[in-house]
N, C-alpha and C. Protein backbone atom coordinates (compact mmCIF):
# COMPACT_ATOMS: atom_id res chain seq x y z
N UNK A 1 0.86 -1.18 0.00
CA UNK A 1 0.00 0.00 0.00
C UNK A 1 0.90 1.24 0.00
N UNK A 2 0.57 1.99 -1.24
CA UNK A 2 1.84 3.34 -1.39
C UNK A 2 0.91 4.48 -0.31
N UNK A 3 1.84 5.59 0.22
CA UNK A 3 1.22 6.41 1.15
C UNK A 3 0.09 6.96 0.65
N UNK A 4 -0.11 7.48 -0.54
CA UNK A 4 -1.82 7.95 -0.50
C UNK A 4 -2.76 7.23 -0.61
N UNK A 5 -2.64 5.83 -0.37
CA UNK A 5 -3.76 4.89 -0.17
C UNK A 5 -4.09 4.45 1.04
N UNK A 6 -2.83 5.09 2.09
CA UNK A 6 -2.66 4.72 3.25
C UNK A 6 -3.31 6.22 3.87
N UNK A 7 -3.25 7.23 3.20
CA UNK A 7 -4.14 8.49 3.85
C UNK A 7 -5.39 8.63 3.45
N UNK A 8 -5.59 7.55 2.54
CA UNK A 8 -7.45 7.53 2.13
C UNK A 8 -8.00 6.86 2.83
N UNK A 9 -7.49 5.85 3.15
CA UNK A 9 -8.34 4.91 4.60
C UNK A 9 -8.65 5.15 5.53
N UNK A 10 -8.21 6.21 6.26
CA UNK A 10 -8.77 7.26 7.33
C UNK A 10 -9.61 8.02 7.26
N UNK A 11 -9.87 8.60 5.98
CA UNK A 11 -10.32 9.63 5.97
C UNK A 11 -11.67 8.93 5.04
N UNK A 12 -11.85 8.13 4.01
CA UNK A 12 -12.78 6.63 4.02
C UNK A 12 -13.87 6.45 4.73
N UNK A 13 -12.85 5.68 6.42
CA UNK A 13 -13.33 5.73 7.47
C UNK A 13 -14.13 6.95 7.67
N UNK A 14 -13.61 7.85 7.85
CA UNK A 14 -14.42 9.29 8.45
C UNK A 14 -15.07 9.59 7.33
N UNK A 15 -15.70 9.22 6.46
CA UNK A 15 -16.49 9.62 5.75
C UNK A 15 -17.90 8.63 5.76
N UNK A 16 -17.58 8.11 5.86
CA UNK A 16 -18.18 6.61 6.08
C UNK A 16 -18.79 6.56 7.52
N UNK A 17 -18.41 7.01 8.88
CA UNK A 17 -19.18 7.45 10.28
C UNK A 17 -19.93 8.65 9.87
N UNK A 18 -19.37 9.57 9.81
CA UNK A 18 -20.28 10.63 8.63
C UNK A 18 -21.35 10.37 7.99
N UNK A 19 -22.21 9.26 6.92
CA UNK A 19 -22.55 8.73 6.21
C UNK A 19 -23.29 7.90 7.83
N UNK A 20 -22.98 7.25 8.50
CA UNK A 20 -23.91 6.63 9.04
C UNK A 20 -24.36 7.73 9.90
N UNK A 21 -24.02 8.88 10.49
CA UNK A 21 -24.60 9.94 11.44
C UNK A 21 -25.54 11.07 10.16
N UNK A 22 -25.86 11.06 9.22
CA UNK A 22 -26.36 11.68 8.96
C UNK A 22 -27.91 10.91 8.56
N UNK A 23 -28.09 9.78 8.57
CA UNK A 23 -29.92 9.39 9.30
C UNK A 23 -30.19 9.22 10.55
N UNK A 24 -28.87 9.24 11.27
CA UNK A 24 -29.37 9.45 12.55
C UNK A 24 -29.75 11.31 13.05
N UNK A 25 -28.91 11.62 12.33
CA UNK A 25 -29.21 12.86 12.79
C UNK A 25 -30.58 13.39 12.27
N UNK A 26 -30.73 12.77 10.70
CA UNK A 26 -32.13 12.75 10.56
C UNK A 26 -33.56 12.62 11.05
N UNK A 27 -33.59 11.05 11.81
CA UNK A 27 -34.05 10.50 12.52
C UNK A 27 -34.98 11.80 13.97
N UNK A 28 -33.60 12.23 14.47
CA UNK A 28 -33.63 12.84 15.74
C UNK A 28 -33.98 14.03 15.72
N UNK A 29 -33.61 14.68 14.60
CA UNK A 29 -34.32 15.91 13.86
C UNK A 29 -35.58 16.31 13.60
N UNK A 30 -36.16 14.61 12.91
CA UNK A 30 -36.97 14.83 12.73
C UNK A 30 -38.48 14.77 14.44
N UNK A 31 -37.52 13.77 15.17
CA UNK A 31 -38.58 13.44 16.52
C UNK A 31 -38.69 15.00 16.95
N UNK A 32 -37.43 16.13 17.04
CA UNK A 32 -37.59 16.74 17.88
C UNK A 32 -38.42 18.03 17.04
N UNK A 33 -38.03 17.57 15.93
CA UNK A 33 -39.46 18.31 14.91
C UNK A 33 -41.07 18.45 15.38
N UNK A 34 -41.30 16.78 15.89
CA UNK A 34 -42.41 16.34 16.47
C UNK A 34 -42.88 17.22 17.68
N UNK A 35 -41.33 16.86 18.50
CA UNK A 35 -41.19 17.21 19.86
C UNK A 35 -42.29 18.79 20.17
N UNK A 36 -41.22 19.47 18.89
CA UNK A 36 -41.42 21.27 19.35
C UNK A 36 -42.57 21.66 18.38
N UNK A 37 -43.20 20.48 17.67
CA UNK A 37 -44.67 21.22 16.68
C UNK A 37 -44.10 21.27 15.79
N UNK A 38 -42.62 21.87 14.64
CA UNK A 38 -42.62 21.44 13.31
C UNK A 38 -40.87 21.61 13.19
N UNK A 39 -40.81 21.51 12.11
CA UNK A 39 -39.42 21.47 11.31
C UNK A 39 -38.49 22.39 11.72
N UNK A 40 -39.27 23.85 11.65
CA UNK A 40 -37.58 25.13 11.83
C UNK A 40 -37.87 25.39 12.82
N UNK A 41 -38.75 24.97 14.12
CA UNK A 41 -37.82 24.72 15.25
C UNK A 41 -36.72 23.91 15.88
N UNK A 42 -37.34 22.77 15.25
CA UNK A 42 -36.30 21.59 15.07
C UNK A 42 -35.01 22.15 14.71
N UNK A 43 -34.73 22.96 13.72
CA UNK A 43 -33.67 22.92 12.72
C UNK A 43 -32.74 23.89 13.81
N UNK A 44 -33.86 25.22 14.02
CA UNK A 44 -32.65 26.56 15.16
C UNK A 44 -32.68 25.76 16.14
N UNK A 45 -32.91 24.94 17.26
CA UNK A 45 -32.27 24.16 18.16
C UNK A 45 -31.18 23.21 17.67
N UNK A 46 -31.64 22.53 17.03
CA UNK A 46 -29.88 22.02 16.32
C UNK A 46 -28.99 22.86 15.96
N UNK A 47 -29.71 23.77 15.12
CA UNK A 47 -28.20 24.86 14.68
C UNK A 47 -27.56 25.54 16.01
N UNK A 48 -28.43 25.52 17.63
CA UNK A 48 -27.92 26.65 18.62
C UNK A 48 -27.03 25.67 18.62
N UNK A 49 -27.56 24.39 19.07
CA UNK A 49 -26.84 23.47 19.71
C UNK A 49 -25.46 23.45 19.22
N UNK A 50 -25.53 23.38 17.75
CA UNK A 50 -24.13 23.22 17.03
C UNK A 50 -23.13 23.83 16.89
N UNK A 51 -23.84 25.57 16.95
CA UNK A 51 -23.41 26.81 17.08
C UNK A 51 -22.22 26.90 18.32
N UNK A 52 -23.03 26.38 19.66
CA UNK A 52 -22.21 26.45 20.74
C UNK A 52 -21.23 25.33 20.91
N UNK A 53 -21.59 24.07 19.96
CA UNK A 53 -20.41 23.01 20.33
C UNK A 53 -18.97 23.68 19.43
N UNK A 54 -19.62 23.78 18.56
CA UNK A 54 -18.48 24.48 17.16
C UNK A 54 -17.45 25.64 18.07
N UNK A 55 -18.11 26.40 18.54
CA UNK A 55 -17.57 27.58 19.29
C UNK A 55 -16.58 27.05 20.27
N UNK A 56 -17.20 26.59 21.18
CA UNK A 56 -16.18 25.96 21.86
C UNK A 56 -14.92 24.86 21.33
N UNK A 57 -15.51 24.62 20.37
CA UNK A 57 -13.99 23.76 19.37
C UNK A 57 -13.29 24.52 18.98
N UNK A 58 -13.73 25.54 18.53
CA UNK A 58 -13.22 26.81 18.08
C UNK A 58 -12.40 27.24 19.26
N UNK A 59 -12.54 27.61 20.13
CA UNK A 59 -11.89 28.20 21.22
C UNK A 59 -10.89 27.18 21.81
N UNK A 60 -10.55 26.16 21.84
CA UNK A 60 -10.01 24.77 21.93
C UNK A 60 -8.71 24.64 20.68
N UNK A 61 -9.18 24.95 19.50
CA UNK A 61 -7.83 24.65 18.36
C UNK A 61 -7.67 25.98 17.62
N UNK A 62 -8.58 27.29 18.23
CA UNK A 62 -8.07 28.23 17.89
C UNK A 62 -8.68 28.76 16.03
N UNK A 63 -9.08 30.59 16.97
CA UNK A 63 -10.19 30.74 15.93
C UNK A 63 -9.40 31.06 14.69
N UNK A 64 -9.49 31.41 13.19
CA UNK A 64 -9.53 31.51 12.14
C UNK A 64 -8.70 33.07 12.38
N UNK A 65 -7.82 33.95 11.24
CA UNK A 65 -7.42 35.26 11.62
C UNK A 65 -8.52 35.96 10.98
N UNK A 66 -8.49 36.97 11.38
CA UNK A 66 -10.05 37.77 11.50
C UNK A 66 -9.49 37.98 9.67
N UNK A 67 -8.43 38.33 9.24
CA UNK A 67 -8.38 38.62 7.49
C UNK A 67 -8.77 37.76 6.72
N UNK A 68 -8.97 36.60 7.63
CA UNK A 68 -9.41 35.27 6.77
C UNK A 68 -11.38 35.35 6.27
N UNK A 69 -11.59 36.48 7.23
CA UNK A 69 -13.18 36.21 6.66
C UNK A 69 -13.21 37.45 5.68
N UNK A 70 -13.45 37.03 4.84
CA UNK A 70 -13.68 38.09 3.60
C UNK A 70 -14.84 37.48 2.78
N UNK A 71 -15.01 38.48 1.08
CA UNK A 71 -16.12 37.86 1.05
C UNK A 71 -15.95 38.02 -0.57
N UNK A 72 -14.29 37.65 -0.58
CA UNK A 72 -14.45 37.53 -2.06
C UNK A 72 -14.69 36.23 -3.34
N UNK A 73 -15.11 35.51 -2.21
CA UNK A 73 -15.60 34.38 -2.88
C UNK A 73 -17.02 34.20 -2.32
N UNK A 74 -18.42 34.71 -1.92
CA UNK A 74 -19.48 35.03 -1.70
C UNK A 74 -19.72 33.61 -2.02
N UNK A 75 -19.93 33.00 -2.51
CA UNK A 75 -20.61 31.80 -2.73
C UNK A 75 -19.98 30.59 -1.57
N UNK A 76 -19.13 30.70 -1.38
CA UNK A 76 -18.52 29.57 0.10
C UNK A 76 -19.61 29.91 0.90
N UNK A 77 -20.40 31.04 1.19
CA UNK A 77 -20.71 31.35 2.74
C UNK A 77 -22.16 30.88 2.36
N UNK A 78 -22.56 30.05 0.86
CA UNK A 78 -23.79 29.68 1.15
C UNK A 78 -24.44 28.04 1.66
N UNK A 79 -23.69 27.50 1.77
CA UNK A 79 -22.90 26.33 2.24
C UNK A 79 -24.29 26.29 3.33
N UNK A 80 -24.28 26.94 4.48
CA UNK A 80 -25.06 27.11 6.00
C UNK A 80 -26.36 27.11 5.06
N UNK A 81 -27.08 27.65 3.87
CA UNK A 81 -28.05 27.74 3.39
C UNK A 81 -28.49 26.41 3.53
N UNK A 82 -27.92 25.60 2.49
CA UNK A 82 -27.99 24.39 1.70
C UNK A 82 -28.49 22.98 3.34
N UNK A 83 -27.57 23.45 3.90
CA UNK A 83 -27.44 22.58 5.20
C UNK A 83 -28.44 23.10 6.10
N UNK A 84 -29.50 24.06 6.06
CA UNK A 84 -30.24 24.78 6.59
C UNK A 84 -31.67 24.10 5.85
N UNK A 85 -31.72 24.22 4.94
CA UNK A 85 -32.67 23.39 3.84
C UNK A 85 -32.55 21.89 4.15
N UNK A 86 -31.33 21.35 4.46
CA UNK A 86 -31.57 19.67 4.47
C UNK A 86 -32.19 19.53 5.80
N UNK A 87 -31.67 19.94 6.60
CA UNK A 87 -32.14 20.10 7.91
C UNK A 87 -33.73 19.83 8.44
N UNK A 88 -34.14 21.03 7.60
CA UNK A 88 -35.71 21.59 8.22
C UNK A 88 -36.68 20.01 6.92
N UNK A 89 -36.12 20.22 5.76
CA UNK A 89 -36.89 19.33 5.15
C UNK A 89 -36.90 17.75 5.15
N UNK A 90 -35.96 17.07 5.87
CA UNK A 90 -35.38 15.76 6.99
C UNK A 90 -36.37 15.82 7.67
N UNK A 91 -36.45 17.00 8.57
CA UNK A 91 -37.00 16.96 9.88
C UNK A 91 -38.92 16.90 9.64
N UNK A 92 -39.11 17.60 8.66
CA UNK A 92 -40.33 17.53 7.94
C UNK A 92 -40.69 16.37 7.29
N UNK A 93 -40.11 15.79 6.03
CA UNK A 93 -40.33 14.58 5.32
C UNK A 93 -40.17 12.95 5.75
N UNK A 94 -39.36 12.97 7.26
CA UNK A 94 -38.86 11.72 7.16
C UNK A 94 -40.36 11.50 8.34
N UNK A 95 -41.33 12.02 9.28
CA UNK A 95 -42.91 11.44 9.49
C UNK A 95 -43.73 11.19 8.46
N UNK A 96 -43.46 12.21 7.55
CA UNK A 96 -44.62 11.73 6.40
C UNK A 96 -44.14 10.70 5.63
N UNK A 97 -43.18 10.69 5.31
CA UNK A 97 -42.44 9.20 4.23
C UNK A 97 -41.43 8.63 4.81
N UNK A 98 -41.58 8.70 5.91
CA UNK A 98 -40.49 7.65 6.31
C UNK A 98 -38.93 7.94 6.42
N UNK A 99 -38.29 7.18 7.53
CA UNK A 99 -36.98 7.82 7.73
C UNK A 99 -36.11 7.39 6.08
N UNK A 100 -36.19 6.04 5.88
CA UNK A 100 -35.51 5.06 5.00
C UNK A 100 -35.89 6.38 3.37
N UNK A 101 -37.08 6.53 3.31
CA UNK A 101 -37.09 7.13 1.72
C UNK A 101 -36.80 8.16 1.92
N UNK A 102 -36.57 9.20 3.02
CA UNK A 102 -36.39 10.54 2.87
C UNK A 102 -34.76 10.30 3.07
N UNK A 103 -34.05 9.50 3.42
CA UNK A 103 -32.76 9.55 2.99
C UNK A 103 -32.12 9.31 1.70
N UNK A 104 -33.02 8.16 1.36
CA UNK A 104 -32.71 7.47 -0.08
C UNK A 104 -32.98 8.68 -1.14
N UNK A 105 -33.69 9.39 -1.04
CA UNK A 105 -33.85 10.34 -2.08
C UNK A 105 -32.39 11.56 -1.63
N UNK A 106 -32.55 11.44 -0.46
CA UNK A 106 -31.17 12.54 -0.13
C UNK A 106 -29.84 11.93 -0.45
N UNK A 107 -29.76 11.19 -0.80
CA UNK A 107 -28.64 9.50 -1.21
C UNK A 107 -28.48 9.93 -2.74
N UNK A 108 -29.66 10.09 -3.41
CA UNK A 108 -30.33 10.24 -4.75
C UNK A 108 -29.36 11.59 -5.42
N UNK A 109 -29.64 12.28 -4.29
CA UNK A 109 -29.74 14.11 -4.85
C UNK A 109 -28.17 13.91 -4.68
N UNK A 110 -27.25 13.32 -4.01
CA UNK A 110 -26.30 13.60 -3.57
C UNK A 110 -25.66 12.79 -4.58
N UNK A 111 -25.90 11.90 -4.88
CA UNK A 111 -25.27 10.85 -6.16
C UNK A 111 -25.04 11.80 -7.01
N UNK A 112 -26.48 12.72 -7.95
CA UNK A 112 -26.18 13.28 -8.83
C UNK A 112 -25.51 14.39 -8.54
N UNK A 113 -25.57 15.43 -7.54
CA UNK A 113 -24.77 16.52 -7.59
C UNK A 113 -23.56 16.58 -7.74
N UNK A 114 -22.95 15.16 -6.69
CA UNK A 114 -21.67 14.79 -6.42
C UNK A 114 -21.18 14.43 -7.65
N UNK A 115 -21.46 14.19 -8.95
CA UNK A 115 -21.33 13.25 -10.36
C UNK A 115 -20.90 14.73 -11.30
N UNK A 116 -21.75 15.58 -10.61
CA UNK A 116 -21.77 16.64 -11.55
C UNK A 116 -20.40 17.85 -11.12
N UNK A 117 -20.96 17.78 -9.97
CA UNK A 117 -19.81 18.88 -9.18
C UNK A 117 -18.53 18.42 -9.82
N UNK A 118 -17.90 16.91 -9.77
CA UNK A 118 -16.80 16.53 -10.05
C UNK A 118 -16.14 16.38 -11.44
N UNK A 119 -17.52 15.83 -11.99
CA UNK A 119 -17.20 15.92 -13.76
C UNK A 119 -16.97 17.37 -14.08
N UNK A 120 -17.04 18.57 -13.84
CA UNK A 120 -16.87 19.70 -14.44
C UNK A 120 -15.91 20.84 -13.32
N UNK A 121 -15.56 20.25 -12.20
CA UNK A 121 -15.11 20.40 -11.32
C UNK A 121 -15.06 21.91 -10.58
N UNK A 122 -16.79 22.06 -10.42
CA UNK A 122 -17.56 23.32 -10.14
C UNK A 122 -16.96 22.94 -8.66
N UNK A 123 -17.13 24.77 -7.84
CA UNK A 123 -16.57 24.68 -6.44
C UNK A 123 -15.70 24.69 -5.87
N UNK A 124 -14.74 24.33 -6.75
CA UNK A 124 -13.21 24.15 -6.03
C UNK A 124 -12.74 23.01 -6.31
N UNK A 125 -13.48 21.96 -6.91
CA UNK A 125 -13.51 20.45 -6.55
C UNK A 125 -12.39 19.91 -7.25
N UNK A 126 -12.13 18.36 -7.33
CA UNK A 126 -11.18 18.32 -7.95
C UNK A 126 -11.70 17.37 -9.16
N UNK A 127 -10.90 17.96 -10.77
CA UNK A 127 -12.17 17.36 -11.81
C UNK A 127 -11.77 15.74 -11.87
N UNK A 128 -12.82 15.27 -11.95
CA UNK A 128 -13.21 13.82 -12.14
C UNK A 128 -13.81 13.17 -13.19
N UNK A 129 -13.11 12.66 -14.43
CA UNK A 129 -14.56 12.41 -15.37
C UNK A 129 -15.91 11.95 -15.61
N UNK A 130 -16.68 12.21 -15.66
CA UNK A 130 -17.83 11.23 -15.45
C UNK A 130 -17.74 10.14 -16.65
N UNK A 131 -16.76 8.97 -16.54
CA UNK A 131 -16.85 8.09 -17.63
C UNK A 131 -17.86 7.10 -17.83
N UNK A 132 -18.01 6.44 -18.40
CA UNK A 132 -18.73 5.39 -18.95
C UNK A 132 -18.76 4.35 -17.59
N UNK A 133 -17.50 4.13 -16.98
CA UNK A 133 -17.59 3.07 -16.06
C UNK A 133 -18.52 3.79 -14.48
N UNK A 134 -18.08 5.11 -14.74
CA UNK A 134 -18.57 5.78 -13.21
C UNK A 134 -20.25 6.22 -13.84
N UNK A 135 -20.69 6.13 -15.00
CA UNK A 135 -21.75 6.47 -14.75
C UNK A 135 -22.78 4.96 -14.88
N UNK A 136 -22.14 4.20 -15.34
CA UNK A 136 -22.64 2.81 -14.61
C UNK A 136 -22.74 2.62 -13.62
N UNK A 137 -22.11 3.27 -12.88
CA UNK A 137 -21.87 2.97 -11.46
C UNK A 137 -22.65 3.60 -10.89
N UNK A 138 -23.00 4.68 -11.00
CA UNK A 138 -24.08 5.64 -10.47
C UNK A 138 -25.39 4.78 -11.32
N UNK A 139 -25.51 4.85 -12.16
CA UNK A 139 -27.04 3.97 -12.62
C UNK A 139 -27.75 3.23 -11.38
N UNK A 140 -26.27 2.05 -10.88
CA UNK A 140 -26.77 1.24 -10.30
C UNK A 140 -26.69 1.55 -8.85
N UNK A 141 -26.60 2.24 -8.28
CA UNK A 141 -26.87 3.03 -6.87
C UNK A 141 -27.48 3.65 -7.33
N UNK A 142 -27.86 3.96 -8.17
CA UNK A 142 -29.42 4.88 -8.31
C UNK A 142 -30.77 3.42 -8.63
N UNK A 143 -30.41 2.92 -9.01
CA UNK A 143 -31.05 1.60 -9.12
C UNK A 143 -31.09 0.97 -7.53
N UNK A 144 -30.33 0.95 -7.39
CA UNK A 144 -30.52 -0.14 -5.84
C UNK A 144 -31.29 0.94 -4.85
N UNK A 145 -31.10 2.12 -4.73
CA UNK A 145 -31.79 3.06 -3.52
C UNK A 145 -32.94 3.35 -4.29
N UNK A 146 -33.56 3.24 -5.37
CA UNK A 146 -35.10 2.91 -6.21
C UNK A 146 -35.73 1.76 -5.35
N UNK A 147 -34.53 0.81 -5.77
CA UNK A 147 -35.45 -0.50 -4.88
C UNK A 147 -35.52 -1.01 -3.81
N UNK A 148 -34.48 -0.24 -2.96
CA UNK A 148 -34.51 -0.51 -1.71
C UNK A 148 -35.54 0.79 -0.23
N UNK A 149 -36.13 1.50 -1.72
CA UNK A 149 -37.19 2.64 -0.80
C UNK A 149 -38.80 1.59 -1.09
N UNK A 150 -39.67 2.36 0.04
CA UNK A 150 -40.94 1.41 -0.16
C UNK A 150 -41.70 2.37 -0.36
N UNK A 151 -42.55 2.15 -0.66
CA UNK A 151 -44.14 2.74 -1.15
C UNK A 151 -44.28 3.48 0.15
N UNK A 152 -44.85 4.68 0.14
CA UNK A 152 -45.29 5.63 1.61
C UNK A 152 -46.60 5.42 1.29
């Protein structure tokens, strides 16, 4: 195993706990959706919550230099939007259809964006082709999370 195969397995790993905490976080999002009557309360109690854990990590490995926040790339800072939207509509969709299909479609959206972002290497990303073999590949994870969602 040459070293950058040996720094992808970590980070794999951490993508992959990642990947299993995000239906749970779904899940819990959505109860406390229940909990407080609907979705964007759900969502600003998670975001305080996160707000103050972040902060204190922040204060722990040390904040960012204040020249670092600028705003000449305006589009990074919409990031909190996007994650603001998955949030409230998780917390909304996964009582009415279920935890399993409201991920699978978020599985869905993320297949294709991720296919696209990389093939043209919008964002910063790093370009990736979308070849013949990788879009087989996506077919069939788009095929298997088709058949592995159920009827609501």
């Amino acid at each position: 195993m040459n070293s950058s195969q040996a720094a992808f397995l970590p980070i794999a790993a951490m993508m992959f706990a990642a990947g299993l905490g995000i239906p749970i976080f779904a899940s819990l999002n959505a109860g406390l959706g229940q909990q407080l009557g609907g979705p964007v309360a759900a969502t600003a109690v998670t975001f305080g919550v996160g707000l103050a854990i972040a902060l204190a990590v922040l204060a722990l490995t040390g904040v960012p230099d204040r020249a670092a926040f600028t705003f000449e790339r305006p589009w990074l800072w919409i990031g909190a939007v996007f994650m603001l939207f998955y949030a409230t509509s998780v917390a909304y969709a996964a009582p009415r259809i279920g935890l399993g299909n409201a991920i699978f479609f978020v599985l869905l959206g993320q297949i294709v964006a991720a296919a696209a972002i990389d093939h043209f290497g919008w964002l910063g990303a790093i370009q990736s082709a979308l070849t013949p073999r990788r879009l087989v590949g996506i077919a069939v994870m788009a095929l298997g999370l088709y058949l592995a969602r159920r009827p609501a």
